[in-house]
Protein backbone atom coordinates (compact mmCIF):
# COMPACT_ATOMS: atom_id res chain seq x y z
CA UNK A 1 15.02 -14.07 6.12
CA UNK A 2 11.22 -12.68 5.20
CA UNK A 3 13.12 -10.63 2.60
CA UNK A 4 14.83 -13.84 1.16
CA UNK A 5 12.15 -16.18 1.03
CA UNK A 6 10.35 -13.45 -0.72
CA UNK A 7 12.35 -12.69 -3.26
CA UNK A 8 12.73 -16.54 -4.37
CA UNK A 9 8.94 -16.80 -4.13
CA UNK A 10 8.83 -14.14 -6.64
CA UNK A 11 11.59 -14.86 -9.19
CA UNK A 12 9.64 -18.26 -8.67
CA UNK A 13 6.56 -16.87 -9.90
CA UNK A 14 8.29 -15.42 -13.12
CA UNK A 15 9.86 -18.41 -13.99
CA UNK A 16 6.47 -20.71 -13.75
CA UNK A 17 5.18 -17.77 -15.61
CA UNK A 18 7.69 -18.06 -18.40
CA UNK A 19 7.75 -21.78 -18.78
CA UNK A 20 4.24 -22.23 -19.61
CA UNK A 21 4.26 -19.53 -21.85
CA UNK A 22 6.78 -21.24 -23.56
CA UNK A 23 4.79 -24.49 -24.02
CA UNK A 24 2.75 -25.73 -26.74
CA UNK A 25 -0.57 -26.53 -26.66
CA UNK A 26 -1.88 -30.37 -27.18
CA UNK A 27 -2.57 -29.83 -31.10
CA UNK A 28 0.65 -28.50 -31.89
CA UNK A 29 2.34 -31.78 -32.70
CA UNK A 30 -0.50 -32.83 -34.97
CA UNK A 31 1.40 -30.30 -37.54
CA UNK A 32 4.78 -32.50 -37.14
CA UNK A 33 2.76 -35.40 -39.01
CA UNK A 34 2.00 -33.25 -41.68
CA UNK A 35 5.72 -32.53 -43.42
CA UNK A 36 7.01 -30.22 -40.36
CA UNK A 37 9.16 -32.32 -38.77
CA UNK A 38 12.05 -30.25 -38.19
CA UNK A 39 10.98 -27.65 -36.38
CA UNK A 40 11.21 -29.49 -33.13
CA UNK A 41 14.66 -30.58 -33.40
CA UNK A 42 16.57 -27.87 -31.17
CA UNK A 43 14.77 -30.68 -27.73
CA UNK A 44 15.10 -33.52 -30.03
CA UNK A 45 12.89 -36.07 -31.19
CA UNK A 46 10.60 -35.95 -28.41
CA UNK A 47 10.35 -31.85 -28.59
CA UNK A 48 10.61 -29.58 -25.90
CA UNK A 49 7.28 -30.74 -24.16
CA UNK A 50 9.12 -32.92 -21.25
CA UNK A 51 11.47 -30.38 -20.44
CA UNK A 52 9.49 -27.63 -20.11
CA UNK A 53 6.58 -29.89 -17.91
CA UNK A 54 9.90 -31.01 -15.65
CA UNK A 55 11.15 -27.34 -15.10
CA UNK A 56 7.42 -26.42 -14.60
CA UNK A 57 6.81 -28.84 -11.95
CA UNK A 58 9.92 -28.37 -10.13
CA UNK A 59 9.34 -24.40 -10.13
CA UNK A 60 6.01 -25.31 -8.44
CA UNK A 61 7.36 -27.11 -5.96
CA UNK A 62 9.55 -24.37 -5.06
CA UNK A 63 6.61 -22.19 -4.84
CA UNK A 64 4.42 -24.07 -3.00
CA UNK A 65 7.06 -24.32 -0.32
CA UNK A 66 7.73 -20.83 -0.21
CA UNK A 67 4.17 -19.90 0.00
CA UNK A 68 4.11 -22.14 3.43
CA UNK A 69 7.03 -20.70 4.35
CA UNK A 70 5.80 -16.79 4.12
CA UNK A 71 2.61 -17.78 5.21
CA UNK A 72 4.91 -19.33 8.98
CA UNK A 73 6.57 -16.32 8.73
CA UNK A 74 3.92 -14.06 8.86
CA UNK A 75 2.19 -16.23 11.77
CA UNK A 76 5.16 -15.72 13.58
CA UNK A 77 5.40 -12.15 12.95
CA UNK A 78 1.90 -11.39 13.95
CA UNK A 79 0.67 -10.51 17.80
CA UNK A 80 -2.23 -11.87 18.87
CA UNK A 81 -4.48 -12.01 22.39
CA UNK A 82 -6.02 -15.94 22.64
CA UNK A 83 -5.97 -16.25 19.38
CA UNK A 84 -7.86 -12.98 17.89
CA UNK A 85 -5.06 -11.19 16.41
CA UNK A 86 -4.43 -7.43 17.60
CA UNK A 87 -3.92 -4.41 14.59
CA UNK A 88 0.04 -3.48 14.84
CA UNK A 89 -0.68 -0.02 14.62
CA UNK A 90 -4.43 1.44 16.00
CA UNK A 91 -5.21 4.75 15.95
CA UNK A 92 -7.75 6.67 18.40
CA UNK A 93 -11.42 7.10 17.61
CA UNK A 94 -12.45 10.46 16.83
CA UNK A 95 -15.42 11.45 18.02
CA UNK A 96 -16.12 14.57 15.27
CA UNK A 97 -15.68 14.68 11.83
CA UNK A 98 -14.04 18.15 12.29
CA UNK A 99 -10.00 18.00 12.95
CA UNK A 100 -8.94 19.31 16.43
CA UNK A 101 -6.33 21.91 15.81
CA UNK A 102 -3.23 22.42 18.32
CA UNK A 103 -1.92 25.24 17.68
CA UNK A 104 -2.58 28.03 15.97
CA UNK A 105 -0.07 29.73 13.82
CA UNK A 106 0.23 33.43 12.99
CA UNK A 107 -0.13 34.64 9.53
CA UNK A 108 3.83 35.79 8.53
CA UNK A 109 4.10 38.53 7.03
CA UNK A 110 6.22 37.70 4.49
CA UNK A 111 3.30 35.62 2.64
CA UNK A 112 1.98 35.87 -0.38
CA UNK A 113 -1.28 35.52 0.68
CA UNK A 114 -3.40 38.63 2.07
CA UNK A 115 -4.21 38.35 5.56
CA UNK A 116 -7.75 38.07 6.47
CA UNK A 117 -8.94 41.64 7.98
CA UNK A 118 -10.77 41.14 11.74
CA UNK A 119 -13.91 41.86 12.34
CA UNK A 120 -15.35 43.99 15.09
């Protein structure tokens, strides 16, 4: 469902993105009153302005309401201890900056590296 609402909220994005990148600004329709009237017809008379600010606004709507809905989801996803949430994964505190090592492996011999000669 996370996966879902996530994938709307970001083809959401891209569309709101689109659209008002597609708009004009306030002063283009000053140029219609100057002789270019025609380039405005494909929308009509009234030019593409309403249906772009319609689409725009619906396509926030749809985003705002997925942003609540991730932002539920990942309330209800979370774990939390009277109300201070608790890390999903923690890790133990090491007390030196120096890695413990396990085990310690043999050199092979069939490496390419020379092996380091002891010391007596």
């Amino acid at each position: 469902m996370e996966k879902l609402v996530l994938a709307v909220h970001m083809v959401t994005a891209l569309a709101i993105i689109g659209l008002i990148l597609l708009q004009q600004g306030k002063g283009a329709a000053a140029g219609a009153s100057f002789g270019s009237g025609a380039s405005q017809t494909v929308f009509g008379s009234e030019g593409s302005g309403s249906f772009f600010t319609r689409a725009t606004a619906v396509f926030a709507t749809v985003f705002f309401c997925t942003s609540f809905g991730l932002a539920i989801i990942a309330k209800n996803n979370s774990l939390t201890v009277d109300g201070i949430p608790i890390p999903v994964q923690t890790q133990p505190i090491q007390q030196s900056d120096v890695p413990v090592v396990d085990d310690v492996v043999a050199p092979s011999t069939n490496s390419d590296i020379p092996a380091v000669p002891e010391t007596e």
